[in-house]
N, C-alpha and C. Protein backbone atom coordinates (compact mmCIF):
# COMPACT_ATOMS: atom_id res chain seq x y z
N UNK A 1 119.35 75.47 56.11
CA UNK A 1 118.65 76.70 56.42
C UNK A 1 117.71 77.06 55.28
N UNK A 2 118.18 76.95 54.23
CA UNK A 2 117.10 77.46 52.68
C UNK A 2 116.08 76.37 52.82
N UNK A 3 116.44 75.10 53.23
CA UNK A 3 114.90 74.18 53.10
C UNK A 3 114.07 74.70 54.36
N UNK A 4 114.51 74.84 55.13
CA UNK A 4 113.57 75.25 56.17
C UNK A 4 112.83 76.38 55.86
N UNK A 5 113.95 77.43 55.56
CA UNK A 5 112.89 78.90 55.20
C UNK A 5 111.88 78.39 53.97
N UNK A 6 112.19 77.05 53.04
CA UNK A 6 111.81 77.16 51.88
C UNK A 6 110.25 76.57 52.46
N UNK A 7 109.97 75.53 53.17
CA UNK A 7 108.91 74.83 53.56
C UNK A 7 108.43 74.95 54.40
N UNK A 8 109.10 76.03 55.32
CA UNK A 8 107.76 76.08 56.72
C UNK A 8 107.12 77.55 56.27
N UNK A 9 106.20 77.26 56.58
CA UNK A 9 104.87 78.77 56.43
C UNK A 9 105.12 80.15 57.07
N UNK A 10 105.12 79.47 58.59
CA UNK A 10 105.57 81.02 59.26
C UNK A 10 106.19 80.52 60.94
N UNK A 11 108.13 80.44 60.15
CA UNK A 11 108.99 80.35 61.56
C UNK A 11 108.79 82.16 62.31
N UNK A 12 108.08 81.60 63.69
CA UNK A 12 108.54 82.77 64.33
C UNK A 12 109.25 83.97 64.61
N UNK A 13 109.65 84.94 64.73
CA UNK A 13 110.56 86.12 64.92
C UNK A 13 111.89 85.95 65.81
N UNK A 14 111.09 84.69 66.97
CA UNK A 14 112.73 84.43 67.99
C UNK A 14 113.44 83.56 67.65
N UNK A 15 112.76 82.37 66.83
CA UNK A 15 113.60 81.16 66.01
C UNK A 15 114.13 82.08 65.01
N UNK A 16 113.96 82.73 64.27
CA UNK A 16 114.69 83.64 62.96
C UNK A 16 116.06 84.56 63.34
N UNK A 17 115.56 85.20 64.78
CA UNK A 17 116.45 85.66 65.68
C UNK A 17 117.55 85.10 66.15
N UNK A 18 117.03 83.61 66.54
CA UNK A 18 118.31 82.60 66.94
C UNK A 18 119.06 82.11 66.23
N UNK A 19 118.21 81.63 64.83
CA UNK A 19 119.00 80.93 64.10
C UNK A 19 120.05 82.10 63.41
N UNK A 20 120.06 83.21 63.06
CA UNK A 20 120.98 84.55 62.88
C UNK A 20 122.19 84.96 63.90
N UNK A 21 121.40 84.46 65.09
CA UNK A 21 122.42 85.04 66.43
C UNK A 21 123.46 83.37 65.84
N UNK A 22 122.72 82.37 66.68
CA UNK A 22 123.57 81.08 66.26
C UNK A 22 124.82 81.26 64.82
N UNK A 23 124.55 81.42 63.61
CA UNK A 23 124.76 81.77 62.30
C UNK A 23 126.53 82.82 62.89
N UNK A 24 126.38 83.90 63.53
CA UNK A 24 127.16 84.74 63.23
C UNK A 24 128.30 84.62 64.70
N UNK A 25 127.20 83.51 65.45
CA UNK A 25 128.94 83.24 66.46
C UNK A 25 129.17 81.93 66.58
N UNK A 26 128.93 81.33 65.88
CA UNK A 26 129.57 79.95 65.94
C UNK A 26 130.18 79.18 64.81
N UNK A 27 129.26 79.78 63.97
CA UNK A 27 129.87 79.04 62.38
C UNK A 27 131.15 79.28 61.88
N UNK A 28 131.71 79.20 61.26
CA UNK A 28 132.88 78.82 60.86
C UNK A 28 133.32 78.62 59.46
N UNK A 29 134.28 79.01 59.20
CA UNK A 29 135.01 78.89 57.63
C UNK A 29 134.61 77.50 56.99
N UNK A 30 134.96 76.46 57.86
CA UNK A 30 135.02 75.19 57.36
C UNK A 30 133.07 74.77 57.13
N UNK A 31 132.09 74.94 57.98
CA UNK A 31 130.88 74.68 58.14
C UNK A 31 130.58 75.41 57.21
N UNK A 32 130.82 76.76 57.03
CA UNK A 32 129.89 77.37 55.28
C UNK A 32 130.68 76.52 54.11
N UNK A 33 131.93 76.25 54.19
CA UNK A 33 132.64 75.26 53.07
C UNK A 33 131.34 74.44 52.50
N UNK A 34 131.62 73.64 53.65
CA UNK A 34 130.32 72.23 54.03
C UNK A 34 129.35 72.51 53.13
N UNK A 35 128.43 73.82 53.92
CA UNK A 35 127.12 73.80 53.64
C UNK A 35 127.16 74.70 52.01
N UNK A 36 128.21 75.29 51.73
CA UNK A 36 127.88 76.29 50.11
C UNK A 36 128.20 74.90 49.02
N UNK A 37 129.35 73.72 49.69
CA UNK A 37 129.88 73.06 48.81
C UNK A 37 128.68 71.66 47.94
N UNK A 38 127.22 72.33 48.70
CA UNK A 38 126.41 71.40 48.69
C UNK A 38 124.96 72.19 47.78
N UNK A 39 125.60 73.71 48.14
CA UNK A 39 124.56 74.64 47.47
C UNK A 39 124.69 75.03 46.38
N UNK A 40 123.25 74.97 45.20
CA UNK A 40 122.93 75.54 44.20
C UNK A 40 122.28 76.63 44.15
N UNK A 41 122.30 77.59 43.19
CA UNK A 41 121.88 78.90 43.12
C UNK A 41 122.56 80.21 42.55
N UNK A 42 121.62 81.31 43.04
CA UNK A 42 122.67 82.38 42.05
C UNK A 42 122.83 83.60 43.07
N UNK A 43 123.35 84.36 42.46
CA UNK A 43 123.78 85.45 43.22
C UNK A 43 125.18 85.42 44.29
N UNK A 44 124.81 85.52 45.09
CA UNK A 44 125.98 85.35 46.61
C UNK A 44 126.21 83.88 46.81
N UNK A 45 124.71 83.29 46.59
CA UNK A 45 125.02 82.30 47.22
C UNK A 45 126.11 81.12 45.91
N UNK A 46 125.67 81.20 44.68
CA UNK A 46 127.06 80.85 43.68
C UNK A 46 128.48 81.45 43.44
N UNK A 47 128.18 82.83 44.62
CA UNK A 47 129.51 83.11 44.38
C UNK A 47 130.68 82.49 45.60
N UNK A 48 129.62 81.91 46.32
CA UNK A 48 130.12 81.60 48.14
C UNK A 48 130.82 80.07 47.82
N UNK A 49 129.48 79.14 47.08
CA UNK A 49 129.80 78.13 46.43
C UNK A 49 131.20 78.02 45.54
N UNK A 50 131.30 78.97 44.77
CA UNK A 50 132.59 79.20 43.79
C UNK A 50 134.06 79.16 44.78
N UNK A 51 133.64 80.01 45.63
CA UNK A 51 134.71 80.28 46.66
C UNK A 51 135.22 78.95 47.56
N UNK A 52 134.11 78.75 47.88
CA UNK A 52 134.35 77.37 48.84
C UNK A 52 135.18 76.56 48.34
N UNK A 53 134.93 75.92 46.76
CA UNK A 53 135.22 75.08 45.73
C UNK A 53 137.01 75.41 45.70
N UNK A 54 137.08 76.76 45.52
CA UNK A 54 138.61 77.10 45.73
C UNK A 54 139.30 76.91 47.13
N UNK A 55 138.71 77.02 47.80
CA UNK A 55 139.10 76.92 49.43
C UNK A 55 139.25 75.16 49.43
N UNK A 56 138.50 74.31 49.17
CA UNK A 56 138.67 73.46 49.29
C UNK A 56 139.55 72.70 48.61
N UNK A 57 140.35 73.57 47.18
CA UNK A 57 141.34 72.61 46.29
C UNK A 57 142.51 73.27 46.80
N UNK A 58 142.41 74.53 47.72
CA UNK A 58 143.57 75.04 48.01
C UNK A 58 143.77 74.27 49.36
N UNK A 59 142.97 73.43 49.92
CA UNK A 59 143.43 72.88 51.09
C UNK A 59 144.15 71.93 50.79
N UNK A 60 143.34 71.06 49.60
CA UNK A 60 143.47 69.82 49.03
C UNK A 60 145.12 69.73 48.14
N UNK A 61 145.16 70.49 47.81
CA UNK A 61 146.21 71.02 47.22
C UNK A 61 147.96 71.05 47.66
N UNK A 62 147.86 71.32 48.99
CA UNK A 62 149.11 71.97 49.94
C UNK A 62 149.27 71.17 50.71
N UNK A 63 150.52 70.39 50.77
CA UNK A 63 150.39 69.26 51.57
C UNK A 63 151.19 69.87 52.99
N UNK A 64 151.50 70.87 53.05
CA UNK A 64 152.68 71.04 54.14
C UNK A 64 152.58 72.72 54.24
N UNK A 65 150.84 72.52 54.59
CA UNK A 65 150.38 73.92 54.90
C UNK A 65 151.04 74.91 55.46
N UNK A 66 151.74 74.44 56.54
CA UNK A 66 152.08 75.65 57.22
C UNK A 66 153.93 76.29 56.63
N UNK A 67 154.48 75.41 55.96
CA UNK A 67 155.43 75.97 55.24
C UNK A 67 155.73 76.96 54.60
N UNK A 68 154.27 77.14 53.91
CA UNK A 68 154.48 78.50 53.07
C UNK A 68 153.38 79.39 53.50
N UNK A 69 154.05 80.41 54.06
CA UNK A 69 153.34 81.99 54.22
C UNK A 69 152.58 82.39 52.55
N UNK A 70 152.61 81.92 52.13
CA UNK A 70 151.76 82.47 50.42
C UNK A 70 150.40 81.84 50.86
N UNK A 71 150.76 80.36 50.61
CA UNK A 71 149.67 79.31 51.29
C UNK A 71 148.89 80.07 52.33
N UNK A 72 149.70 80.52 53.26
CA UNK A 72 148.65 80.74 54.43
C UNK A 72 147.92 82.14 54.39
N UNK A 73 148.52 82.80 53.42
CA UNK A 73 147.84 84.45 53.31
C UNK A 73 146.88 83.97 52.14
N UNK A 74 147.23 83.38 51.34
CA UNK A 74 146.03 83.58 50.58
C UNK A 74 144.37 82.17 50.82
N UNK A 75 144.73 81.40 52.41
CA UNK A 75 143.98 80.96 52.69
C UNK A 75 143.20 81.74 53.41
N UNK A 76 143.93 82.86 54.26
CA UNK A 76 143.11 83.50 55.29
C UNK A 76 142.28 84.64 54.33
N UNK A 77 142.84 84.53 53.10
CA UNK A 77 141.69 85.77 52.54
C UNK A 77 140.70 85.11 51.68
N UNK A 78 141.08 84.10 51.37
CA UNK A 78 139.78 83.37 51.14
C UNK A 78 138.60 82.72 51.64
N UNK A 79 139.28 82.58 53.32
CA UNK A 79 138.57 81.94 54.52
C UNK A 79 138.09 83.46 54.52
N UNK A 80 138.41 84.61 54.42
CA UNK A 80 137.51 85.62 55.01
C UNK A 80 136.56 86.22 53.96
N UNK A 81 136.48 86.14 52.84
CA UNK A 81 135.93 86.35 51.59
C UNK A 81 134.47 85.17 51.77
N UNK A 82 134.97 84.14 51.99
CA UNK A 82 133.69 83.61 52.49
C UNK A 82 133.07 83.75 53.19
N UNK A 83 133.52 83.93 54.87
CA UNK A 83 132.55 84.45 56.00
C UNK A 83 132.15 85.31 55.66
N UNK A 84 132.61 86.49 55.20
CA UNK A 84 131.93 87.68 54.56
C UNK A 84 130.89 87.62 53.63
N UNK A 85 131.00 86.57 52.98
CA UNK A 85 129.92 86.69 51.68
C UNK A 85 128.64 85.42 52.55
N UNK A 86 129.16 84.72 52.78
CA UNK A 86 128.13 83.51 53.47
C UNK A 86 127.29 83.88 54.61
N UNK A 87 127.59 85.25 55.21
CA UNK A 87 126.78 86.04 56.78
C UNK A 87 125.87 86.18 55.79
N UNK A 88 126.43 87.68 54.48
CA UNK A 88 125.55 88.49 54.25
C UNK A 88 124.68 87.53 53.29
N UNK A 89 124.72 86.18 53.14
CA UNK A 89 124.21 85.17 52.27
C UNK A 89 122.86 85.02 53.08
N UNK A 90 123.30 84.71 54.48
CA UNK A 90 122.23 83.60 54.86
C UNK A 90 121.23 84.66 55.73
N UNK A 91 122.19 85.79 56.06
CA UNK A 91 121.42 87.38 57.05
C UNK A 91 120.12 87.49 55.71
N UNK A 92 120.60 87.63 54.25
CA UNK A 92 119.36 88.06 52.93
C UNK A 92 118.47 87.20 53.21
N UNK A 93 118.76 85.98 53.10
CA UNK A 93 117.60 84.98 53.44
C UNK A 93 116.87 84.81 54.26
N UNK A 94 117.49 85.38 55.77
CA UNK A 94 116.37 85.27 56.90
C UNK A 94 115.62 86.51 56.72
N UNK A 95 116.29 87.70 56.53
CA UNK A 95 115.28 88.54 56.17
C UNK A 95 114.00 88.68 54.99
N UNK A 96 114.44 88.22 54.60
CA UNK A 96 113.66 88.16 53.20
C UNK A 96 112.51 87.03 53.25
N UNK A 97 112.12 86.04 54.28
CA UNK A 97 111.64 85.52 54.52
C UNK A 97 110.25 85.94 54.41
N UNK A 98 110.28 87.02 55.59
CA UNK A 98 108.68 87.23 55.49
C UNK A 98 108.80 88.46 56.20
N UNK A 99 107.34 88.75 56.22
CA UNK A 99 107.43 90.35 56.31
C UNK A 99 106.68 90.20 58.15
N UNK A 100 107.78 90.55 58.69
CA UNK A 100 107.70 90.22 60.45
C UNK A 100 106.78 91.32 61.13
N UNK A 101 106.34 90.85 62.22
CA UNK A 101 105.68 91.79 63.00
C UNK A 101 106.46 92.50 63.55
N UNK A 102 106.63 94.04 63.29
CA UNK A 102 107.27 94.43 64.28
C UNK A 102 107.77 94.05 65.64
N UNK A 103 106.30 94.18 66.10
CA UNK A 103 106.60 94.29 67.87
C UNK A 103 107.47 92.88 68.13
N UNK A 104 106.85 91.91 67.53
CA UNK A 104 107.48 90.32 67.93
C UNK A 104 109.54 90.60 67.10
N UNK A 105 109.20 91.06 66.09
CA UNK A 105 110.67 91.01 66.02
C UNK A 105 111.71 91.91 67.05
N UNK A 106 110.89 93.27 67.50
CA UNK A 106 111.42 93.95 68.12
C UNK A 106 111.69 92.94 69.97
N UNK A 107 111.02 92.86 70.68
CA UNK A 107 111.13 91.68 70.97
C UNK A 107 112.23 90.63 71.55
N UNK A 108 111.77 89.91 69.86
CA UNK A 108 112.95 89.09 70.07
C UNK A 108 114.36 89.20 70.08
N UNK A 109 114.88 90.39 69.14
CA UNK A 109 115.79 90.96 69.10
C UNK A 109 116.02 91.37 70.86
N UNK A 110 115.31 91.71 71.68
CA UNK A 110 115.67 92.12 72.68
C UNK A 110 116.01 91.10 73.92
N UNK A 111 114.99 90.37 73.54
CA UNK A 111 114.96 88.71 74.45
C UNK A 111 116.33 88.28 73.89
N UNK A 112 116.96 88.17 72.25
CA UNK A 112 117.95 87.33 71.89
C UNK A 112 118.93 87.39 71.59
N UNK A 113 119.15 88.82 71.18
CA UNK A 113 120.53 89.62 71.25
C UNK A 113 121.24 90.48 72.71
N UNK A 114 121.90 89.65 73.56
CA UNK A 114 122.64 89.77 74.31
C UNK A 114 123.75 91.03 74.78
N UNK A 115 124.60 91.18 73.38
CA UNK A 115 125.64 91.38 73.57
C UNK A 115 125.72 93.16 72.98
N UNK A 116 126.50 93.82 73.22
CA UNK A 116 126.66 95.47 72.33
C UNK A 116 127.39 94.65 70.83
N UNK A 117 128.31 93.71 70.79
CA UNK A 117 128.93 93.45 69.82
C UNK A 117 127.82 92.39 69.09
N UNK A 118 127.45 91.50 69.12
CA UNK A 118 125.63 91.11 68.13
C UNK A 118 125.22 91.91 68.03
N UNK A 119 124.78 93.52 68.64
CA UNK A 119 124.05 94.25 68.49
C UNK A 119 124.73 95.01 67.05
N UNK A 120 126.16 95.44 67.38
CA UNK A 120 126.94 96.10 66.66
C UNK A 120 126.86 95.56 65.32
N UNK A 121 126.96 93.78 65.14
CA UNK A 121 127.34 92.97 64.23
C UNK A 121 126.28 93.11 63.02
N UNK A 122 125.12 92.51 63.87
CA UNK A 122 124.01 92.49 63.17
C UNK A 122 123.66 93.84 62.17
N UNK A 123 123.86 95.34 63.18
CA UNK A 123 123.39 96.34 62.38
C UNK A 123 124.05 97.00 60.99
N UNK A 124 125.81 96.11 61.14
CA UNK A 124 126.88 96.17 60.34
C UNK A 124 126.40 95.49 59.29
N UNK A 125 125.99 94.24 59.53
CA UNK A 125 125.39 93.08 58.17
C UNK A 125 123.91 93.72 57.89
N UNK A 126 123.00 94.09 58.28
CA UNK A 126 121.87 94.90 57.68
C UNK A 126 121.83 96.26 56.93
N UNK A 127 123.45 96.91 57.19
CA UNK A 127 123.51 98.26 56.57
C UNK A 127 124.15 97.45 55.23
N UNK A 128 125.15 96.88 55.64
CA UNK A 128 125.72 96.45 54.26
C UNK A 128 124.37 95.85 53.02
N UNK A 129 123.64 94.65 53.76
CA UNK A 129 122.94 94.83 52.52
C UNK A 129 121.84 95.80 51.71
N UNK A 130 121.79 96.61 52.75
CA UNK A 130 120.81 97.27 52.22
C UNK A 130 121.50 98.65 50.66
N UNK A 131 122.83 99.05 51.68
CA UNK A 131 123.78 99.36 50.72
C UNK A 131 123.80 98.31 49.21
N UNK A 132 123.86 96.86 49.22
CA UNK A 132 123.82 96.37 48.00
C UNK A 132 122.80 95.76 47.53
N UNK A 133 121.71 96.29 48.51
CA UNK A 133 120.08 95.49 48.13
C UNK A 133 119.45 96.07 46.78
N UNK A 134 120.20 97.27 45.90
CA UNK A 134 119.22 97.70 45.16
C UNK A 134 119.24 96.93 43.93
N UNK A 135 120.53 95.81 43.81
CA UNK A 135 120.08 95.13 42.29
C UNK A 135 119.45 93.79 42.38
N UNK A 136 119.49 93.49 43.86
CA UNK A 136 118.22 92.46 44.07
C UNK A 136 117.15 93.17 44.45
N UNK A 137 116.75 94.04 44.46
CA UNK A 137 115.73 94.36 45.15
C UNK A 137 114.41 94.12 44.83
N UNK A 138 114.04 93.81 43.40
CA UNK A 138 112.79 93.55 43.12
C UNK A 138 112.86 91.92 43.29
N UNK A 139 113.84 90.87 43.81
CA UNK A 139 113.59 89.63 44.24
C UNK A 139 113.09 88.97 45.74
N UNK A 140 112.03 88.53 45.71
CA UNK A 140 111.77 88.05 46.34
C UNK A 140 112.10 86.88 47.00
N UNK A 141 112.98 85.96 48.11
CA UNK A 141 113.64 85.16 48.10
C UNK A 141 112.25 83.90 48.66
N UNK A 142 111.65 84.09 49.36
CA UNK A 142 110.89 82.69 49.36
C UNK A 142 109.41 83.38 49.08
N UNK A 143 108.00 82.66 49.04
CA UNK A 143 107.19 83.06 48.46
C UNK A 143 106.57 83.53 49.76
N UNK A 144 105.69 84.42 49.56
CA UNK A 144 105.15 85.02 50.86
C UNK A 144 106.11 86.34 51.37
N UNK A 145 107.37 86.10 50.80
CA UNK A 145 108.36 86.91 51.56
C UNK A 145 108.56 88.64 51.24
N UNK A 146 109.39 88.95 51.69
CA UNK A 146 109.59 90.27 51.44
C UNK A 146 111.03 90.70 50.22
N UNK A 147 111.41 91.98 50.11
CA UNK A 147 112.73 92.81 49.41
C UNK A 147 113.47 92.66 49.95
N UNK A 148 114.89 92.74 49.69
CA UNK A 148 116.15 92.45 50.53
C UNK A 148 116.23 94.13 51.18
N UNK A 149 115.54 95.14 50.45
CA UNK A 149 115.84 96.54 50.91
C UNK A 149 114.67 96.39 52.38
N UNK A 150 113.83 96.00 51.74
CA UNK A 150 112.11 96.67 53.11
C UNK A 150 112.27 95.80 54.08
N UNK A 151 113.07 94.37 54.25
CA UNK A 151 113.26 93.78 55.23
C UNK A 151 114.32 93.99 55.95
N UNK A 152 115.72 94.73 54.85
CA UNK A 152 116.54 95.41 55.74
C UNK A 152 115.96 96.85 56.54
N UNK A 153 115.67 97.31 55.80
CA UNK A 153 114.91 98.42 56.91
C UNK A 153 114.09 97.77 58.24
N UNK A 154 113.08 97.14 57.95
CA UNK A 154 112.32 96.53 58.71
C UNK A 154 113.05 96.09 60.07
N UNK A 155 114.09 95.38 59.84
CA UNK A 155 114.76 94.79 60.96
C UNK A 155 116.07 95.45 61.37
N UNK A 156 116.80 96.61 61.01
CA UNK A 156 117.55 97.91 61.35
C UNK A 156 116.45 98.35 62.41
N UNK A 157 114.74 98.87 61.88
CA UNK A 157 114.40 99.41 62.60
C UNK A 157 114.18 98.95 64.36
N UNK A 158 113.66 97.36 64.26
CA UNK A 158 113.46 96.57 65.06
C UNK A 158 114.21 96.52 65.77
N UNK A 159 115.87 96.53 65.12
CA UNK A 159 116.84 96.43 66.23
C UNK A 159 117.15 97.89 66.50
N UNK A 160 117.49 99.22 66.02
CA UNK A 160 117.56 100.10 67.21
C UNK A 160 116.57 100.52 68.12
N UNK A 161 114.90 99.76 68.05
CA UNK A 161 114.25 100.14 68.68
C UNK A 161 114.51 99.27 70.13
N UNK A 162 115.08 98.12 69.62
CA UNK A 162 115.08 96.71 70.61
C UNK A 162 116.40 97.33 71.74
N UNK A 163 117.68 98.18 71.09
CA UNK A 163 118.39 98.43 71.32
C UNK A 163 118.73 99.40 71.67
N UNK A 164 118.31 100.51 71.37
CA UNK A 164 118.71 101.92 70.88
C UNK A 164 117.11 102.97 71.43
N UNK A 165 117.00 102.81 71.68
CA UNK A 165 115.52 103.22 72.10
C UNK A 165 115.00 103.16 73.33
């Protein structure tokens, strides 16, 4: 996902849309493992990496997983410490991409978000970062792109207009 946002010029509003919708119902504990255990960088995304790294020696680790309830509580909070950090990882990045057309994002959001619960999801992962957008906020994540704060606004607005309106 980062090479793509990193090298194409200008992905559309409904591919950005999909690949977010795709991202938040299908992926999986084990697939961000995969993909953080391969990623360099800072912020969320070294802390997702860090996490994974533990997730993966704690698998590696336990030969007779399901024996111990310790084992399994402190896998499920690490399996959820990641989904949690790896949404709001890859949600910064699509936003931060570029600075969208309204109407087309509004839109697509409407063409591509289906459900009250995507609707719900999405506006849950855009409040949150915007709540922690202010010590990235003067970063720009790809060139051309936008703030983790003005693109969370941007696309809050898009979606209660897509939604809510």
């Amino acid at each position: 996902i980062s090479a793509m946002l990193e090298h194409m010029r200008d992905i559309p509003e409904q591919v950005l849309i999909s690949i977010l919708r795709f991202v938040l119902r299908y992926v999986e504990t084990d697939d961000f493992v995969t993909y953080y255990s391969k990623e360099s960088g800072s912020g969320k995304t070294s802390l997702v990496a860090r996490l994974s790294k533990q997730y993966m020696e704690l698998i590696a680790k336990v030969p007779h997983k399901a024996d111990s309830q310790q084992y399994v509580d402190e896998e499920k909070n690490l399996a959820s410490r990641i989904m949690s950090l790896a949404v709001l990882d890859i949600t910064s990045k699509i936003i931060t991409y570029s600075r969208c057309n309204h109407s087309f994002l509004t839109k697509a959001m409407r063409d591509g978000l289906k459900s009250n619960a995507e609707v719900e999801t999405l506006l849950i992962t855009l409040s949150k970062l915007l709540q922690c957008g202010g010590g990235h906020d003067a970063m720009v994540s790809f060139k051309g792109g936008t703030t983790l704060s003005v693109g969370a606004v941007e696309w809050i607005s898009a979606l209660t207009d897509a939604h809510l309106g």
